[in-house]
C-alpha atoms as a PDB file:
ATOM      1  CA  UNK A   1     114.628  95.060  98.386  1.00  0.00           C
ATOM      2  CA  UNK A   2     115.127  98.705 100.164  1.00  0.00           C
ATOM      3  CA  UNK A   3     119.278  98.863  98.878  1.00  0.00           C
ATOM      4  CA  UNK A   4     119.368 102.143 100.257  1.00  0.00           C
ATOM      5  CA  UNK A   5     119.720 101.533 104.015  1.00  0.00           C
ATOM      6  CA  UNK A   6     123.016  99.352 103.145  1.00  0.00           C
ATOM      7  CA  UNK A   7     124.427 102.387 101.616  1.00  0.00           C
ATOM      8  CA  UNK A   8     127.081 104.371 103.467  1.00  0.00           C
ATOM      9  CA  UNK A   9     124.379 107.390 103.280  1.00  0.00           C
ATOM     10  CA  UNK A  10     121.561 105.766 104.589  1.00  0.00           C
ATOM     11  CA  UNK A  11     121.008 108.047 107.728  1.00  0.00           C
ATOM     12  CA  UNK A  12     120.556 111.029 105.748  1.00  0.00           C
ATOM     13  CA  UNK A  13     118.557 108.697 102.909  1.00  0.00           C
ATOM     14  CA  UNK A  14     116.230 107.845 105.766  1.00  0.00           C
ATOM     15  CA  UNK A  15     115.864 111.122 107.276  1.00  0.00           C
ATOM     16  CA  UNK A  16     114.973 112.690 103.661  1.00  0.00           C
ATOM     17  CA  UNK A  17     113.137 110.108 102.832  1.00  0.00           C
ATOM     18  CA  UNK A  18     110.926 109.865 106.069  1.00  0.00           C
ATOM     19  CA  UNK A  19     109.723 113.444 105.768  1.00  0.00           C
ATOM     20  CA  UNK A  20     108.368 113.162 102.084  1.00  0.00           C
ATOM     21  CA  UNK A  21     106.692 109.701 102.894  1.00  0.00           C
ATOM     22  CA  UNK A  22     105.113 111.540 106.037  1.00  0.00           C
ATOM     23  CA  UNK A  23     103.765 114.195 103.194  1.00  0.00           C
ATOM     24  CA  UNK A  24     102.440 111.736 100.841  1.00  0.00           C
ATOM     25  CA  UNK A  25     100.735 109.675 103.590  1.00  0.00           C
ATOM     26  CA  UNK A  26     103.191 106.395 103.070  1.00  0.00           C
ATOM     27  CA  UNK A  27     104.359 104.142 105.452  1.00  0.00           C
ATOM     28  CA  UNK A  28     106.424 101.190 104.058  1.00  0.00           C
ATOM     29  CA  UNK A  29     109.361 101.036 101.531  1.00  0.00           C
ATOM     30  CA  UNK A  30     109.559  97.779  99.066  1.00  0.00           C
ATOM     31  CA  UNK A  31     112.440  98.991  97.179  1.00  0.00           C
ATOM     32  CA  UNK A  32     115.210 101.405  96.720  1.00  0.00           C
ATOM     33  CA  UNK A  33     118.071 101.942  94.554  1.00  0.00           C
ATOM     34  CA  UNK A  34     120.294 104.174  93.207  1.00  0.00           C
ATOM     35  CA  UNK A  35     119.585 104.477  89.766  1.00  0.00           C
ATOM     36  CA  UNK A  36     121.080 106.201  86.429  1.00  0.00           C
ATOM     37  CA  UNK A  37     117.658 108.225  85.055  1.00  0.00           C
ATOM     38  CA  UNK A  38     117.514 109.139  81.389  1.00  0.00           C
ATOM     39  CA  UNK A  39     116.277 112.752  81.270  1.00  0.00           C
ATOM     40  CA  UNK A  40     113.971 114.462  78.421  1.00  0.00           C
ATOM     41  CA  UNK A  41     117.556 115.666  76.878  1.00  0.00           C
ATOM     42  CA  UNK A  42     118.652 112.123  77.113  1.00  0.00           C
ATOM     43  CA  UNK A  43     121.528 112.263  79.467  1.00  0.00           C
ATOM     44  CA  UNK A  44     121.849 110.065  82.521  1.00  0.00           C
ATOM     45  CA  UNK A  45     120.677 111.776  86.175  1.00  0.00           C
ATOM     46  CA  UNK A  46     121.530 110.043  89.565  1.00  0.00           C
ATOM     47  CA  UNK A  47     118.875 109.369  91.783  1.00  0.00           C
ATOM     48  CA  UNK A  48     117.608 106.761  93.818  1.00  0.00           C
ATOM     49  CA  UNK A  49     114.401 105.340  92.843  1.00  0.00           C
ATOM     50  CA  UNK A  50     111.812 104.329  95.928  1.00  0.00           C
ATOM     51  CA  UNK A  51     108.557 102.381  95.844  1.00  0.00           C
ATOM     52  CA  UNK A  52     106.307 102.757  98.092  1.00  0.00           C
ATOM     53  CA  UNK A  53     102.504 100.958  98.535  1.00  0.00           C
ATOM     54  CA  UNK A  54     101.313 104.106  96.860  1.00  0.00           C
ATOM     55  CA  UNK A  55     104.099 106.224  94.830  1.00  0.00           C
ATOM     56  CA  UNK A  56     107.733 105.685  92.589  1.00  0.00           C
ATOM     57  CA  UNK A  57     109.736 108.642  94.275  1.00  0.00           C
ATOM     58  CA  UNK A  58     112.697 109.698  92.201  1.00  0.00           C
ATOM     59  CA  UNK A  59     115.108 110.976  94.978  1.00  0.00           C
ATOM     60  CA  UNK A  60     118.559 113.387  93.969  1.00  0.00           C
ATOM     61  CA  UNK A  61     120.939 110.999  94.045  1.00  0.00           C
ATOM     62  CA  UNK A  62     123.242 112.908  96.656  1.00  0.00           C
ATOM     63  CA  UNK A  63     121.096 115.254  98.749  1.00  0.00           C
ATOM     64  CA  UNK A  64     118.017 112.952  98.765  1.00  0.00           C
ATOM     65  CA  UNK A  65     115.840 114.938  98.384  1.00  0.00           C
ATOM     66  CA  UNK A  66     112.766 114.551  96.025  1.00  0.00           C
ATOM     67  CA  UNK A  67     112.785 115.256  92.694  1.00  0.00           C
ATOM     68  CA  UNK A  68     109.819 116.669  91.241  1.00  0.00           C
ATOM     69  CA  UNK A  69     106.465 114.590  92.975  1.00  0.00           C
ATOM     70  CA  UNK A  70     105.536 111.029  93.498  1.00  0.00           C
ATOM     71  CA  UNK A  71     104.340 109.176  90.729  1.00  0.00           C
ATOM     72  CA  UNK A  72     101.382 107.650  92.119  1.00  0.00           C
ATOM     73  CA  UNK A  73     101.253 103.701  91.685  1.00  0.00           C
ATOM     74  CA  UNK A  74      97.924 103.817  89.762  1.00  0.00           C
ATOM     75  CA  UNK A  75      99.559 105.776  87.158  1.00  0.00           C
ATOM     76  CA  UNK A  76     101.614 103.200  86.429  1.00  0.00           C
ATOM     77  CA  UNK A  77     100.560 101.559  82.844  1.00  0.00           C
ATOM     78  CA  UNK A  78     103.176  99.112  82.171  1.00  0.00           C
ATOM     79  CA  UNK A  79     107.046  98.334  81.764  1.00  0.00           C
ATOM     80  CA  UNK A  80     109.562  97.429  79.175  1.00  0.00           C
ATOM     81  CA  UNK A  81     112.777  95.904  80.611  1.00  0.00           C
ATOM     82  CA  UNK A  82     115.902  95.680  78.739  1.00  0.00           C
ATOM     83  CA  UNK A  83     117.037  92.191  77.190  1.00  0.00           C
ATOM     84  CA  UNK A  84     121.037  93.038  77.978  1.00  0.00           C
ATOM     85  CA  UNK A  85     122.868  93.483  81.473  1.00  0.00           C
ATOM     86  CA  UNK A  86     122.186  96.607  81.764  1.00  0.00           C
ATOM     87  CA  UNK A  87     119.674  96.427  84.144  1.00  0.00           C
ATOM     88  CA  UNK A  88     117.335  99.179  81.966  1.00  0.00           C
ATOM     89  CA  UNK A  89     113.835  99.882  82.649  1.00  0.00           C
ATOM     90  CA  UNK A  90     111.115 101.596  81.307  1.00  0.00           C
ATOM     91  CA  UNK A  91     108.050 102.666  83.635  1.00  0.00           C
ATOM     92  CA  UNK A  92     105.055 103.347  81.024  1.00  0.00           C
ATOM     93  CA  UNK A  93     102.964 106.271  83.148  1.00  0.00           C
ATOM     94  CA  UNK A  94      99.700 107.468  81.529  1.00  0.00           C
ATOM     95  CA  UNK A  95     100.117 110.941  83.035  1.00  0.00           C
ATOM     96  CA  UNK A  96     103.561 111.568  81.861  1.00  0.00           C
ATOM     97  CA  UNK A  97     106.710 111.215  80.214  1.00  0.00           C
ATOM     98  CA  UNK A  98     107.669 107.153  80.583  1.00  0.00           C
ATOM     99  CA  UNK A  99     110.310 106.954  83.729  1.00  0.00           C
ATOM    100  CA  UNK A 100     113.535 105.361  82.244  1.00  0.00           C
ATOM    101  CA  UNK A 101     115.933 104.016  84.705  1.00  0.00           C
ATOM    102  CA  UNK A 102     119.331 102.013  84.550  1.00  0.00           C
ATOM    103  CA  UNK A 103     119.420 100.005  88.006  1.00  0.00           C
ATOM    104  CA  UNK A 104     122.891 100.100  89.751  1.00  0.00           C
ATOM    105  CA  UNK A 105     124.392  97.928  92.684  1.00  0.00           C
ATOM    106  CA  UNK A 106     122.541  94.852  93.354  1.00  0.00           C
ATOM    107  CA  UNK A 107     118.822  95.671  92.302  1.00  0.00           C
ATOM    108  CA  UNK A 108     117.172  93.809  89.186  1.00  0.00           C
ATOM    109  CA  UNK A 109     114.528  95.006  87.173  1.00  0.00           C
ATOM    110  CA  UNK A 110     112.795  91.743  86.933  1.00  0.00           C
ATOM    111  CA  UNK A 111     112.779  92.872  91.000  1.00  0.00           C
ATOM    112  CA  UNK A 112     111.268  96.219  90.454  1.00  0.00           C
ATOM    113  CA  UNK A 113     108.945  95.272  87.863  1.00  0.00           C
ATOM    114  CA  UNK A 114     107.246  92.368  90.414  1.00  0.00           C
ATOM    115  CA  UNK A 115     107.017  94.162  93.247  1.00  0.00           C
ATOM    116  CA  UNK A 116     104.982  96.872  91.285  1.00  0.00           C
END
């Protein structure tokens, strides 16, 4: 589900949001979380994680603004998902260094990983 607009900061989510899906030539949001990413140095980055019918945003996790550019759908290879609670997920790209998220709030990865 789109988490986001139940978060206190969901007017400023949306209006952030709106202007880079305008850009990128989406129109509807299947999902959005905040999420705990695992940069290339291996520490733990907030942003919120949106999927779109044709790009994975990665969003800063308190500005909301985009981070780096859409990862389009069809780059999308596969997924690993985590067999404890932690709600860990890996995004295989074949462009790119694999996406790895830790979900937070009420999001699953089983979740993400259908609606992909």
């Amino acid at each position: 589900g789109n988490y986001m607009v139940k978060s206190p900061d969901r007017e400023r989510y949306g209006t952030q949001l709106a202007v880079v899906m305008e850009k990128a030539g989406d129109k509807k949001v299947f999902f959005s979380s905040l999420v705990n990413k695992l940069n290339t140095k291996g520490k733990d980055d907030s942003r919120v994680l949106v999927v779109t019918e044709k790009n994975i945003y990665k969003l800063d996790g308190k500005t909301f603004k985009i981070h780096k550019t859409p990862v389009p759908l069809a780059d999308v290879t596969g997924f690993g998902i985590s067999s404890g609670e932690d709600q860990a997920v890996v995004v295989h790209l074949s462009t790119d260094t694999d996406l790895i998220v830790t979900l937070r709030g009420e999001a699953t990865a089983v979740e993400l990983v259908s609606l992909v």
